[in-house]
Protein backbone atom coordinates (compact mmCIF):
# COMPACT_ATOMS: atom_id res chain seq x y z
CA UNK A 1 -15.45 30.70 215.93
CA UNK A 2 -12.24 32.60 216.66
CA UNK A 3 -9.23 31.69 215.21
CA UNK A 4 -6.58 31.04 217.88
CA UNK A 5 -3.38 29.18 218.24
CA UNK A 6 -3.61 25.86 219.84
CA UNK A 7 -1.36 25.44 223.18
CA UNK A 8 1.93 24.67 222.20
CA UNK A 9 3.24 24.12 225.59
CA UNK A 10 5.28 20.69 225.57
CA UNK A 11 5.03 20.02 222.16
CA UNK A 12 8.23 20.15 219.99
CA UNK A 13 6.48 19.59 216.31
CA UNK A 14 5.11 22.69 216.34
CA UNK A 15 6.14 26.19 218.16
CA UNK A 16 4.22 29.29 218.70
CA UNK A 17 6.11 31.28 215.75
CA UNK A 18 5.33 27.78 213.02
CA UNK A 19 1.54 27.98 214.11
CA UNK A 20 1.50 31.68 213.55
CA UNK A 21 3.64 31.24 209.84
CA UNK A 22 1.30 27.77 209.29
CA UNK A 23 -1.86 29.99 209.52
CA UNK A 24 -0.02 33.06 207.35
CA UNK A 25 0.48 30.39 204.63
CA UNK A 26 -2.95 29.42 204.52
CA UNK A 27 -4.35 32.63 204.38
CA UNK A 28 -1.41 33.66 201.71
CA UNK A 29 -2.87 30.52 199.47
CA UNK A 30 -6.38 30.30 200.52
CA UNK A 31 -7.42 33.43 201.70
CA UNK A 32 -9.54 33.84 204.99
CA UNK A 33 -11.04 31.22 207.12
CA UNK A 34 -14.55 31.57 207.51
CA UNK A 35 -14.61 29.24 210.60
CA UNK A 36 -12.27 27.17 213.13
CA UNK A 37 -13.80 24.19 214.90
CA UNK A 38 -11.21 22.79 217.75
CA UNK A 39 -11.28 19.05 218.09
CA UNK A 40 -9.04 17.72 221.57
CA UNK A 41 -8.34 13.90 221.71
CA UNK A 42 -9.84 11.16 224.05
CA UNK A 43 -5.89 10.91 225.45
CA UNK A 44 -4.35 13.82 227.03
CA UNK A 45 -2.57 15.95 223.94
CA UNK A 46 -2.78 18.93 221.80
CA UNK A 47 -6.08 20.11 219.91
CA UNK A 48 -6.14 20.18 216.81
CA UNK A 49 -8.43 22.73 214.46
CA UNK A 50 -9.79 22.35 211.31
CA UNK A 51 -9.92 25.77 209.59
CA UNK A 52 -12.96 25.79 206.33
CA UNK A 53 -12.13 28.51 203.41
CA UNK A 54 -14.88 29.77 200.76
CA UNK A 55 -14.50 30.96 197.26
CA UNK A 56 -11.11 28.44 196.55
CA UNK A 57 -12.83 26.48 194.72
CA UNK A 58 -16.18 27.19 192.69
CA UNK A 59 -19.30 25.52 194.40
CA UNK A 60 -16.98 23.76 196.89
CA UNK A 61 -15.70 24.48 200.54
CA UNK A 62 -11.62 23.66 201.51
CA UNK A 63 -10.41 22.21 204.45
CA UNK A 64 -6.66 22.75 206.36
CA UNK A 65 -5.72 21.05 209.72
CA UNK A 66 -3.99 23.50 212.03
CA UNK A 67 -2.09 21.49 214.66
CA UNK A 68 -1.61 18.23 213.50
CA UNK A 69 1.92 19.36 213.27
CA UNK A 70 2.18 18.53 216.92
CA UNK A 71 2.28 15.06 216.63
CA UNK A 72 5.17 14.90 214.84
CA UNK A 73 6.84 12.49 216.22
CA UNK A 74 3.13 9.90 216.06
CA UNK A 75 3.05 10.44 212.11
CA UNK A 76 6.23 10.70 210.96
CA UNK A 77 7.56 14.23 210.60
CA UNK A 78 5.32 17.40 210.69
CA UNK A 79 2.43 17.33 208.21
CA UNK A 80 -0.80 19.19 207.91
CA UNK A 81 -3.78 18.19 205.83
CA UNK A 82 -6.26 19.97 202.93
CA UNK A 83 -9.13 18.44 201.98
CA UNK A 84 -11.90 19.97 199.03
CA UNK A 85 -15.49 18.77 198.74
CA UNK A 86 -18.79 20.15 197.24
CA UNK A 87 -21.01 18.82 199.93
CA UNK A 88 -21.31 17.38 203.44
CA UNK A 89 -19.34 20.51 204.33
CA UNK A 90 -21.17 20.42 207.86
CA UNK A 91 -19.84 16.58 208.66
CA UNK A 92 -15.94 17.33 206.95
CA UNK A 93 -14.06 18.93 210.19
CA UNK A 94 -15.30 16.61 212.91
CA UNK A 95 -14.47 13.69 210.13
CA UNK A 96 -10.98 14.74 209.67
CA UNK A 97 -9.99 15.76 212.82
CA UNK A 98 -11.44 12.08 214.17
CA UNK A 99 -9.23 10.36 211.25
CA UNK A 100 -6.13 12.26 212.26
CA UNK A 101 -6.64 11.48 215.59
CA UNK A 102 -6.53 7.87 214.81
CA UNK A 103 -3.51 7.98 212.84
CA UNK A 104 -1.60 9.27 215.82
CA UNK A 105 -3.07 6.12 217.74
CA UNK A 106 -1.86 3.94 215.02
CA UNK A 107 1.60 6.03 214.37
CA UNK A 108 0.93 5.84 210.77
CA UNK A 109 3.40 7.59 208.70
CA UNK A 110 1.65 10.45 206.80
CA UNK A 111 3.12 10.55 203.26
CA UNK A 112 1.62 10.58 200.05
CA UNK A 113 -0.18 6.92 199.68
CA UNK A 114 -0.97 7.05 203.35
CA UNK A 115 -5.06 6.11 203.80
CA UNK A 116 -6.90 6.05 206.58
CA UNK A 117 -9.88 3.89 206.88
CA UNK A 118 -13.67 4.18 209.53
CA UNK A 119 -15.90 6.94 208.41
CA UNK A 120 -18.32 4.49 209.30
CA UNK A 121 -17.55 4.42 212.88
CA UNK A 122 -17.14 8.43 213.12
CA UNK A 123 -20.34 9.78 211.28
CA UNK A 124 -22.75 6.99 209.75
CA UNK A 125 -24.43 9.53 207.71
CA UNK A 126 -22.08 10.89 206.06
CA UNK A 127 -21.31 7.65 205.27
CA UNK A 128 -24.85 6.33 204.14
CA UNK A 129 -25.10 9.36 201.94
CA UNK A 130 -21.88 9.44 200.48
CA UNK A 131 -20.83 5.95 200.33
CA UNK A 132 -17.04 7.12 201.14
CA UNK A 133 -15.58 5.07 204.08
CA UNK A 134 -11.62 6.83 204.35
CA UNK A 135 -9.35 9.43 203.09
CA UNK A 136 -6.36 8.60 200.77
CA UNK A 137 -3.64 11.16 201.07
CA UNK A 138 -1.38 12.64 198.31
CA UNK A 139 0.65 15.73 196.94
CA UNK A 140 -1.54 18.99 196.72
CA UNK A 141 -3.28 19.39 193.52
CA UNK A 142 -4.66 22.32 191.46
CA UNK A 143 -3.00 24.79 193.74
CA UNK A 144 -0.24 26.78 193.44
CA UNK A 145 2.88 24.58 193.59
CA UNK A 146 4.08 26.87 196.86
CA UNK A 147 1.22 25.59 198.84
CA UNK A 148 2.71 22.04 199.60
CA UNK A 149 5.47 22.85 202.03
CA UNK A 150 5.61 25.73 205.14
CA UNK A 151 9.66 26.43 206.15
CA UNK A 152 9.64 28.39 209.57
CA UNK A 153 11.43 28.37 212.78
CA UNK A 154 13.83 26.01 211.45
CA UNK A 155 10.95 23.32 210.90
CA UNK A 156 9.71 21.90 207.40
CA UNK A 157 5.71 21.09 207.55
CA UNK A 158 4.40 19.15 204.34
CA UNK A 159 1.23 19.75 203.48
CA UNK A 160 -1.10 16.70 202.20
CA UNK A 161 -4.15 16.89 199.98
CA UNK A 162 -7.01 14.36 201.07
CA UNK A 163 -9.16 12.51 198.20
CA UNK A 164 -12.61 10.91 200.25
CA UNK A 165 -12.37 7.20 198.65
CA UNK A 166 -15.17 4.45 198.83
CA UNK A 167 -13.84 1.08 200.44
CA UNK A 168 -13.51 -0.47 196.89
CA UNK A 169 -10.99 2.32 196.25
CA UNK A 170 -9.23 2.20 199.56
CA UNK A 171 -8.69 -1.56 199.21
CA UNK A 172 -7.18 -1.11 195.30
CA UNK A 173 -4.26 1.15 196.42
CA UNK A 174 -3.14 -1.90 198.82
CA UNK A 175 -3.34 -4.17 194.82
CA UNK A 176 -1.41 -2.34 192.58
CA UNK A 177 0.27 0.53 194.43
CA UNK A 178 0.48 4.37 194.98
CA UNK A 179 1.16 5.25 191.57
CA UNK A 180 -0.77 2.75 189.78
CA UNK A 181 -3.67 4.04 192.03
CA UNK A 182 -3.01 7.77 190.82
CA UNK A 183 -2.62 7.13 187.22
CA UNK A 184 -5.91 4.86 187.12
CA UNK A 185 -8.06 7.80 188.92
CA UNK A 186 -6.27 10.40 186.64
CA UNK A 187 -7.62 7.76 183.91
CA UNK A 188 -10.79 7.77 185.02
CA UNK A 189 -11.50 11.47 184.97
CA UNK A 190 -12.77 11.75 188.48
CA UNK A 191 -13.57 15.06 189.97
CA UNK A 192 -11.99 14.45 193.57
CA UNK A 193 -13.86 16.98 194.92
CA UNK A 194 -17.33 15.65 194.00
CA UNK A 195 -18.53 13.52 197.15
CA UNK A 196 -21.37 12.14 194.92
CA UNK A 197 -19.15 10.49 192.94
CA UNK A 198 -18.96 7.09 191.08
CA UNK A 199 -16.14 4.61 192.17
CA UNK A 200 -13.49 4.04 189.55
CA UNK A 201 -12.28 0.87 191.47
């Protein structure tokens, strides 16, 4: 699919020269995309895309939002997501673009903790094979410290990393807390980019 920058026509999170610096920043960090699947909302608004990169990480397939930054002012200030797995590449974008499009609906405030619950409802197979039911969100990870912020046109756009967690593992961050969460998976040795992985809940 072509790459092409979503209509930014009445929407102040994100102008034409931040998409254009937004998709120079991924390609500075991550190289190419090798495709661009557009996802529009069930409500009238801006699309979103979710660009997929090869050869980031070995065996595994990375993916950015591009245009999430438009809805701004629904989650909090202007953020755009990354997400790394090693399988289920073909469910991922129509996953996180569904996710994202609920937290606009529920105006959650996308910062690292933030978690967003349903996989279930959005793609039962991925689900049933993975056993992961949302996406917990934190600071970028095993890339290049640079990677986690975009400063253009004026604008600052954060950039999250998403972690697919089962619903054991969703429910223990609401227990102990953000960091207690982090330091027990750290603990635990996870690879976060393994979908087949055991729960450490």
């Amino acid at each position: 699919n072509a790459i092409k920058i979503t209509n930014t026509k009445g929407s102040p999170g994100m102008s034409e020269l931040l998409a254009a610096n937004l998709y120079e920043h991924y390609r500075k960090y991550l190289g190419a995309p090798i495709r661009a699947d557009v996802f529009e909302p069930l409500e009238p608004g801006p699309k979103i895309q979710i660009l997929s990169y090869e050869n980031v990480f070995e065996g595994c397939i990375a993916f950015t939002t591009f245009g999430a930054s438009h809805y701004a002012k629904e989650l909090g200030h202007r953020v755009e997501l990354f997400v790394v797995a090693d399988d289920g590449f073909e469910h991922i974008p129509y996953i996180l673009a569904s996710l994202i499009f609920r937290a606009v609906e529920m105006r959650l405030d996308m910062r690292r903790g933030a978690r967003i619950i349903g996989i279930e409802s959005v793609d039962t197979e991925f689900e049933r094979r993975f056993a992961k039911n949302g996406i917990y969100f934190t600071l970028p990870f095993a890339v290049p410290d640079g990677f986690a912020t975009v400063f253009s046109d004026g604008a600052l756009v954060s950039v999250l990393h998403g972690i697919f967690v089962d619903r054991e593992e969703f429910s223990l961050v609401g227990r102990i807390g953000v960091d207690a969460f982090e330091d027990r998976m750290e603990q635990a040795g996870i690879d976060p980019f393994a979908m087949s992985r055991t729960s450490f809940a």
